[in-house]
Protein backbone atom coordinates (compact mmCIF):
# COMPACT_ATOMS: atom_id res chain seq x y z
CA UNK A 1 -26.46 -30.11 21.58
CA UNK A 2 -27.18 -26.75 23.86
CA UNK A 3 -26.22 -23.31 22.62
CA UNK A 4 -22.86 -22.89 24.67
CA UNK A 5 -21.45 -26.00 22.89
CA UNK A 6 -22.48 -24.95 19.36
CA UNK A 7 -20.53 -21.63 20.02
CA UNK A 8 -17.32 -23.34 21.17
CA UNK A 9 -17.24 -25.64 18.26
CA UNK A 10 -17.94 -22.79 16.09
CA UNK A 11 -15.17 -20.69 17.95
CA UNK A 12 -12.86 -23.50 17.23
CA UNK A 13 -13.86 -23.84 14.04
CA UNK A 14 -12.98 -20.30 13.41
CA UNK A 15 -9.80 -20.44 14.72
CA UNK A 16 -8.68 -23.09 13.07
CA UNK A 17 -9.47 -21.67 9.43
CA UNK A 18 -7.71 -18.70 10.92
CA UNK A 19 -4.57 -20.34 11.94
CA UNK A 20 -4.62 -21.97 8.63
CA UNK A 21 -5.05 -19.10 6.56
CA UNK A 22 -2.07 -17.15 8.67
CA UNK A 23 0.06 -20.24 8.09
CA UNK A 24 0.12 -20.51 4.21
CA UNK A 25 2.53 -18.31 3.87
CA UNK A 26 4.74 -19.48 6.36
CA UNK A 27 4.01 -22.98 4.18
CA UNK A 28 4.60 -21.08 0.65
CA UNK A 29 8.13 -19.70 2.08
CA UNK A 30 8.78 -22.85 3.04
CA UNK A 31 8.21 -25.06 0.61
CA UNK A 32 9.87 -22.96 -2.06
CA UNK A 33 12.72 -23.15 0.22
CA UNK A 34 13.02 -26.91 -0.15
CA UNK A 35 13.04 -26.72 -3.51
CA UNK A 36 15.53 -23.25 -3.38
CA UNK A 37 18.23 -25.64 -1.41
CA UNK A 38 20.30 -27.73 -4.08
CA UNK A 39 21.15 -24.58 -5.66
CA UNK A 40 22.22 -22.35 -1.96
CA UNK A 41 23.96 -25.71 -1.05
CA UNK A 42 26.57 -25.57 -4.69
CA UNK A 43 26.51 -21.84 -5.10
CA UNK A 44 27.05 -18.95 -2.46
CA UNK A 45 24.51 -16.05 -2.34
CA UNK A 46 26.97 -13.90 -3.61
CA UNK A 47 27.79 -15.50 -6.60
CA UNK A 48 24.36 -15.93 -7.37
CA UNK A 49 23.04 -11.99 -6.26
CA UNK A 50 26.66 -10.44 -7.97
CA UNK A 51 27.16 -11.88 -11.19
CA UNK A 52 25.41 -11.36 -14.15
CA UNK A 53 26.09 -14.39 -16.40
CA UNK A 54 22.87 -16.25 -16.88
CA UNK A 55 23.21 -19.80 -18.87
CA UNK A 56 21.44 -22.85 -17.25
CA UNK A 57 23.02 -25.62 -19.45
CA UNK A 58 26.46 -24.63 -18.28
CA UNK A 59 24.58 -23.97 -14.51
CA UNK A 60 25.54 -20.53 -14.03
CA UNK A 61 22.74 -18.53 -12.26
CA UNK A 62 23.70 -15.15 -12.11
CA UNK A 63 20.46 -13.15 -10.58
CA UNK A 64 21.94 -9.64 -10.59
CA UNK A 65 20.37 -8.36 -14.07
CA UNK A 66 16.91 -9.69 -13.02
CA UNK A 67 17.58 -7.93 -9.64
CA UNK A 68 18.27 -4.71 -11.02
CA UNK A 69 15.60 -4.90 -13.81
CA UNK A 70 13.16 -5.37 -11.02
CA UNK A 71 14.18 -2.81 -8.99
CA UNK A 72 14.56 -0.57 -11.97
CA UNK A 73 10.93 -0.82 -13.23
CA UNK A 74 9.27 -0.44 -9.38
CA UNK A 75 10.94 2.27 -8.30
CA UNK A 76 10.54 3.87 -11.98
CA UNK A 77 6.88 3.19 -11.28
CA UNK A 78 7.06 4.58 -7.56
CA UNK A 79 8.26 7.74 -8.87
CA UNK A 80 5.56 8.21 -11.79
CA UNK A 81 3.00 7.06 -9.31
CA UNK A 82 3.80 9.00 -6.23
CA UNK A 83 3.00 12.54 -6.95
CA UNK A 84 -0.28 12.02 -8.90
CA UNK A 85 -1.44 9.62 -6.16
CA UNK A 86 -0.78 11.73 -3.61
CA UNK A 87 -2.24 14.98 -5.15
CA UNK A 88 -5.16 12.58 -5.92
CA UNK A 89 -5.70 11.61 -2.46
CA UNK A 90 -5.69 15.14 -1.50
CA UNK A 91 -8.21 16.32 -4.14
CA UNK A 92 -10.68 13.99 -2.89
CA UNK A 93 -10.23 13.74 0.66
CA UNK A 94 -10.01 17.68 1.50
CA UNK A 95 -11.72 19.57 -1.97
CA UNK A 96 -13.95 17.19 -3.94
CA UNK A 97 -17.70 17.99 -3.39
CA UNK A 98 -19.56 14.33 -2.38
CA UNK A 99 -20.77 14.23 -5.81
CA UNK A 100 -18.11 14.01 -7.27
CA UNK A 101 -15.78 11.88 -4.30
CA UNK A 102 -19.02 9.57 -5.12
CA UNK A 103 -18.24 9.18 -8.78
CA UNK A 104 -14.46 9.16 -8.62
CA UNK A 105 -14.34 6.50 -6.18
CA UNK A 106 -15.77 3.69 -8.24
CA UNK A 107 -13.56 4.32 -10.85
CA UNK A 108 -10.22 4.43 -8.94
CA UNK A 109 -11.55 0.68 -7.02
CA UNK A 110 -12.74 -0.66 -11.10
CA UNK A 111 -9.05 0.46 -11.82
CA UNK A 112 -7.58 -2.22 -8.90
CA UNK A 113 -9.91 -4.70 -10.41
CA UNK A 114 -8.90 -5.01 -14.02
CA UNK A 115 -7.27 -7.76 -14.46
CA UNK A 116 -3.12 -7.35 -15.10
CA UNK A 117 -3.24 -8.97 -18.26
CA UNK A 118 -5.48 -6.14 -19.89
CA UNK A 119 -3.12 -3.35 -18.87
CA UNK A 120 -0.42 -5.43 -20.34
CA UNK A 121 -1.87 -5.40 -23.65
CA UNK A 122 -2.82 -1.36 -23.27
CA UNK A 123 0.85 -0.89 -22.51
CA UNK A 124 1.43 -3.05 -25.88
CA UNK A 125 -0.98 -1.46 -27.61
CA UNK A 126 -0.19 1.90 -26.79
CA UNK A 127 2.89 3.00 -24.25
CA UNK A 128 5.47 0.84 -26.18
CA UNK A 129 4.53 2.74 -29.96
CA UNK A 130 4.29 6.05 -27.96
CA UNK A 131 7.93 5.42 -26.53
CA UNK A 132 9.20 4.22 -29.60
CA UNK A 133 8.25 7.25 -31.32
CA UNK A 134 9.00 9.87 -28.47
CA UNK A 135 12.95 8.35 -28.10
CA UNK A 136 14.37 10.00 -31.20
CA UNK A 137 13.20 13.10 -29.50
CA UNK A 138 15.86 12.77 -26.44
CA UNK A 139 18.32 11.24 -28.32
CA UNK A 140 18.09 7.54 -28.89
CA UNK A 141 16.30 4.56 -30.48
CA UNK A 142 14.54 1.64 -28.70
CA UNK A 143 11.87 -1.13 -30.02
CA UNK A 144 10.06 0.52 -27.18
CA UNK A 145 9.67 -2.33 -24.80
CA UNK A 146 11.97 -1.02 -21.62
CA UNK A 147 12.36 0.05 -18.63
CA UNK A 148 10.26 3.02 -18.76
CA UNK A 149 7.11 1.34 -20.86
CA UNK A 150 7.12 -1.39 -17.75
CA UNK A 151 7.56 1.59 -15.27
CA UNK A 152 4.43 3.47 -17.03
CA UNK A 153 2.34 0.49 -16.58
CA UNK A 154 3.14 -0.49 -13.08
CA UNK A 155 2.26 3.01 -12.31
CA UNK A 156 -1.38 3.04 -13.53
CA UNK A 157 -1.78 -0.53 -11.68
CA UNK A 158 -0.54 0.43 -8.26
CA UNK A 159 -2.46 3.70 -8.11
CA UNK A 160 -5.84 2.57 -6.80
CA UNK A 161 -3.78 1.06 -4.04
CA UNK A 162 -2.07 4.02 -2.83
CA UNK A 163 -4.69 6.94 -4.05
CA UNK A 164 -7.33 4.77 -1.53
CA UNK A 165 -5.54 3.82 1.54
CA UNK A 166 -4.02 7.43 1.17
CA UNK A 167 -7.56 8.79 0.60
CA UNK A 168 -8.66 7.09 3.90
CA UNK A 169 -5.56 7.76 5.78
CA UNK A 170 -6.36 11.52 5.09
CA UNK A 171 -9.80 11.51 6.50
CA UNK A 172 -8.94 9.88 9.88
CA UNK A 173 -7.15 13.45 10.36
CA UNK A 174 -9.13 14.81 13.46
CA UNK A 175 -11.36 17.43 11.98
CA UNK A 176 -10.54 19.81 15.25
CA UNK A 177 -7.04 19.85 14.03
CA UNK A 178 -8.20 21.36 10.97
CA UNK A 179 -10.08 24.26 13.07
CA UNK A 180 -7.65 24.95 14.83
CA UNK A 181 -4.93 25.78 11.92
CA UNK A 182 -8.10 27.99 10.36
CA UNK A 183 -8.35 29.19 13.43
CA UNK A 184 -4.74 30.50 13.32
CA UNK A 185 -5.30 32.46 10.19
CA UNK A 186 -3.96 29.40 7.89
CA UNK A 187 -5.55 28.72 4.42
CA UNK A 188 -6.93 26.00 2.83
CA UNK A 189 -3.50 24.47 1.33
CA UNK A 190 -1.22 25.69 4.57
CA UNK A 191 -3.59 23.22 6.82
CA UNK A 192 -3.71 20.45 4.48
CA UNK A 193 0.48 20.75 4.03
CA UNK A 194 0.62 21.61 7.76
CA UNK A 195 -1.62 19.07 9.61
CA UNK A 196 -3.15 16.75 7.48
CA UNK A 197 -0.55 15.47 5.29
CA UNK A 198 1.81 15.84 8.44
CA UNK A 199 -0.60 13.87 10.89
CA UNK A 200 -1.22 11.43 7.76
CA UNK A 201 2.86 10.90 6.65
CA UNK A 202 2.73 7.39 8.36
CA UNK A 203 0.05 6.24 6.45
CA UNK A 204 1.12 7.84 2.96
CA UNK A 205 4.26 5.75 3.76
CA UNK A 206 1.89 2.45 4.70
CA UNK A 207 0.44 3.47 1.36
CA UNK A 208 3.12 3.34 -0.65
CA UNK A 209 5.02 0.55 0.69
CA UNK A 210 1.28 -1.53 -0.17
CA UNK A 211 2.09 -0.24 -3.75
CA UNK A 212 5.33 -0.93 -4.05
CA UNK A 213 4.49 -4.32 -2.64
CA UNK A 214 1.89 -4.56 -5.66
CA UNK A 215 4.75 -4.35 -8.15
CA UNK A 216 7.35 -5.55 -7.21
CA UNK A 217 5.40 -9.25 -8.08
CA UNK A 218 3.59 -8.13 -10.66
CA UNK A 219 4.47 -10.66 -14.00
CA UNK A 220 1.89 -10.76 -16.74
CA UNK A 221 1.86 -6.81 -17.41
CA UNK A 222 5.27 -6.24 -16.70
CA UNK A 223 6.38 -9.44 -18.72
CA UNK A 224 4.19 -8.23 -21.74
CA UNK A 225 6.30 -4.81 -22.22
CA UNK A 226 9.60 -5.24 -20.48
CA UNK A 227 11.13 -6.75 -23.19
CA UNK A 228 12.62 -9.95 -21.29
CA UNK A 229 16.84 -9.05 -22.01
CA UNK A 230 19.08 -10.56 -20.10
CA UNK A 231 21.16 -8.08 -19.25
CA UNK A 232 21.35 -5.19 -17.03
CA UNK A 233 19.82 -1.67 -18.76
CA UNK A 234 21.75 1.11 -18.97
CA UNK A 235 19.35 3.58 -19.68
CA UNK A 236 15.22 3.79 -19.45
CA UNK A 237 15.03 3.20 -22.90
CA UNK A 238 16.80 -0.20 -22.45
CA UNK A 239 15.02 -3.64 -22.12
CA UNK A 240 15.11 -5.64 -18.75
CA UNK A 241 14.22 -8.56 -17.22
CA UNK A 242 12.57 -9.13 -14.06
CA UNK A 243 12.79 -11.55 -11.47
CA UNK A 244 8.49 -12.12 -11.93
CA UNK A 245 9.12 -12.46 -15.56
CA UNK A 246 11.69 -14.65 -15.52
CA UNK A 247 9.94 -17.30 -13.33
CA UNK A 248 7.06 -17.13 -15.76
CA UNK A 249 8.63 -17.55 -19.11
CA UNK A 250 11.01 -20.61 -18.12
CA UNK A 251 9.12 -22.45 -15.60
CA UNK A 252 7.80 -24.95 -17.91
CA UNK A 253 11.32 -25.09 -19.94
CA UNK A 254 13.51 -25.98 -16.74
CA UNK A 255 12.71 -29.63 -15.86
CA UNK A 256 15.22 -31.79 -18.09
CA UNK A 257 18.11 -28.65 -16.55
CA UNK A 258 19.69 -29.11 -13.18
CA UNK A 259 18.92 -26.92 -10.86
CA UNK A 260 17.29 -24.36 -13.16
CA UNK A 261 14.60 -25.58 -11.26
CA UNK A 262 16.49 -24.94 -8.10
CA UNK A 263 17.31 -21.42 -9.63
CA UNK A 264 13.81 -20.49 -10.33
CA UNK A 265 12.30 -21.49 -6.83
CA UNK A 266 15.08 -19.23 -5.64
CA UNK A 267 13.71 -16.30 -7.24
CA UNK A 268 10.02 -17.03 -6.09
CA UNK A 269 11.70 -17.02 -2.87
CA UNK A 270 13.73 -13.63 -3.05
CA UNK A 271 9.77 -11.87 -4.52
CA UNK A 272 7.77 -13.45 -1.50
CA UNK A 273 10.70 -12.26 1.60
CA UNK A 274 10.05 -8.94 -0.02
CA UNK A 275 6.66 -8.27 -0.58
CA UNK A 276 6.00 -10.20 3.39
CA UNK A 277 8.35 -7.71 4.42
CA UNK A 278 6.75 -4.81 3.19
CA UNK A 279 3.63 -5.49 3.63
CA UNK A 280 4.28 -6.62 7.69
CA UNK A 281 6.17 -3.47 8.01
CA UNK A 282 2.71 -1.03 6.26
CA UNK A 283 0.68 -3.00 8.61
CA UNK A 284 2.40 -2.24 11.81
CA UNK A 285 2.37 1.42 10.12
CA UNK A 286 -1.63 1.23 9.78
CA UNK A 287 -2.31 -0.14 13.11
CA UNK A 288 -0.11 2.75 14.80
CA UNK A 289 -2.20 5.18 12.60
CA UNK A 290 -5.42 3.22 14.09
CA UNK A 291 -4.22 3.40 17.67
CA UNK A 292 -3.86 6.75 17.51
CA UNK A 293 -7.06 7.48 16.12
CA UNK A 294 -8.89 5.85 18.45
């Protein structure tokens, strides 16, 4: 076998395992999508987005506490997250000497790499006594699994994510376009708020769509401090329940129920359309950014 036939086979090869690993999802969405049908076939999507009454044996799937308790806890964590992140990304991509970009770096990537399961028990361990003891202060009581405990921890988890692809996104700023705003008589702070964090905006968007991506599925932490209520909070200090959690508490409970199971692949459903979604749309983001660079 000559040379030129040992790189088409291996060309081929390649493909394949690429086409592959760009179809799983497609085979993920639709498999769960089978097994998602019974319950679209009985039930409209309204009924099952709009109503809050949740009680398998008598099949009523109402989704819209889960929905909201989701929604509640990632933006909550969005908004903790945002500002240090950002400030973060700034720190070390326009002020920090190497020295110490070089030992802040590792720690921010050892942060993405602890496993979700450890900063659940942290949050147990510490962020749910802290809030318990903090809400007499403003007014209220709580057991101190909430909202706000799951919105603390989703906030440390999806930092490395945005502080580094933020980071990078600030660096990519031609360094001419920084002259030039010295150049003009600008300081320090007026050029990075001027041109680099205007010239980066796309990608501190890509950035934190990638993290809100990141929580929006996350279960185990999320599950461990939530407090899994049925029922839609009212305040930060209340309990929720979120679609991730939900799947992983009652998957193993649903099988003898009809369509719980039905209900369940629904809701794996609703978390992969939205986390494909956002992470298409930060990738067309990032490869504008690239373009543009280059």
């Amino acid at each position: 076998m000559n040379r030129s036939i040992k790189d088409v086979l291996a060309s081929r090869l390649m493909l394949l395992a690429t086409m592959f690993a760009s179809l799983i999802v497609f085979i993920i969405a639709f498999a769960l999508f089978q097994k998602a049908r019974p319950i679209l076939q009985t039930q409209p999507l309204s009924e099952l987005f709009l109503t809050s009454s949740w009680r398998p044996l008598r099949e009523e799937f109402g989704f819209y506490p889960f929905i909201i308790g989701t929604l509640l806890v990632t933006g909550l964590a969005m908004i903790l997250a945002i500002p240090i992140c950002l400030l973060s990304a700034i720190y070390l991509a326009e002020y920090a000497p190497n020295k110490v970009r070089g030992a802040i770096k590792p720690l921010i990537d050892l942060l993405a790499g602890i496993p979700s399961v450890v900063y659940g028990l942290w949050g147990v361990l510490l962020v749910v006594p802290l809030i318990r003891y903090l809400a007499p202060f403003v007014g209220t009581t709580t057991t101190g699994y909430s909202v706000f405990a799951g919105g603390i921890v989703l906030a440390i988890m999806v930092s490395p994510v945005i502080i580094s692809v933020s980071e990078e996104v600030f660096r990519t700023v031609p360094f001419g376009a920084r002259e030039a705003s010295f150049a003009l008589g600008a300081t320090k702070w007026q050029t990075v708020k001027g041109v680099v964090m205007r010239r980066g905006l796309p990608g501190v968007i890509a950035a934190i769509i990638l993290g809100f991506s990141r929580a929006f599925g996350e279960t185990m932490a999320v599950l461990m401090v939530v407090g899994n209520v049925a029922k839609v909070p009212s305040s930060l200090f209340d309990p929720a329940y979120p679609l991730p959690a939900l799947i992983a508490n009652n998957y193993g409970e649903m099988m003898s129920i009809p369509l719980y199971d039905s209900a369940l692949m629904l809701a794996a459903l609703i978390l992969l359309v939205v986390v494909v979604f956002s992470s298409i749309v930060a990738r067309i983001i990032l490869l504008g950014i690239e373009k543009r660079a280059v």
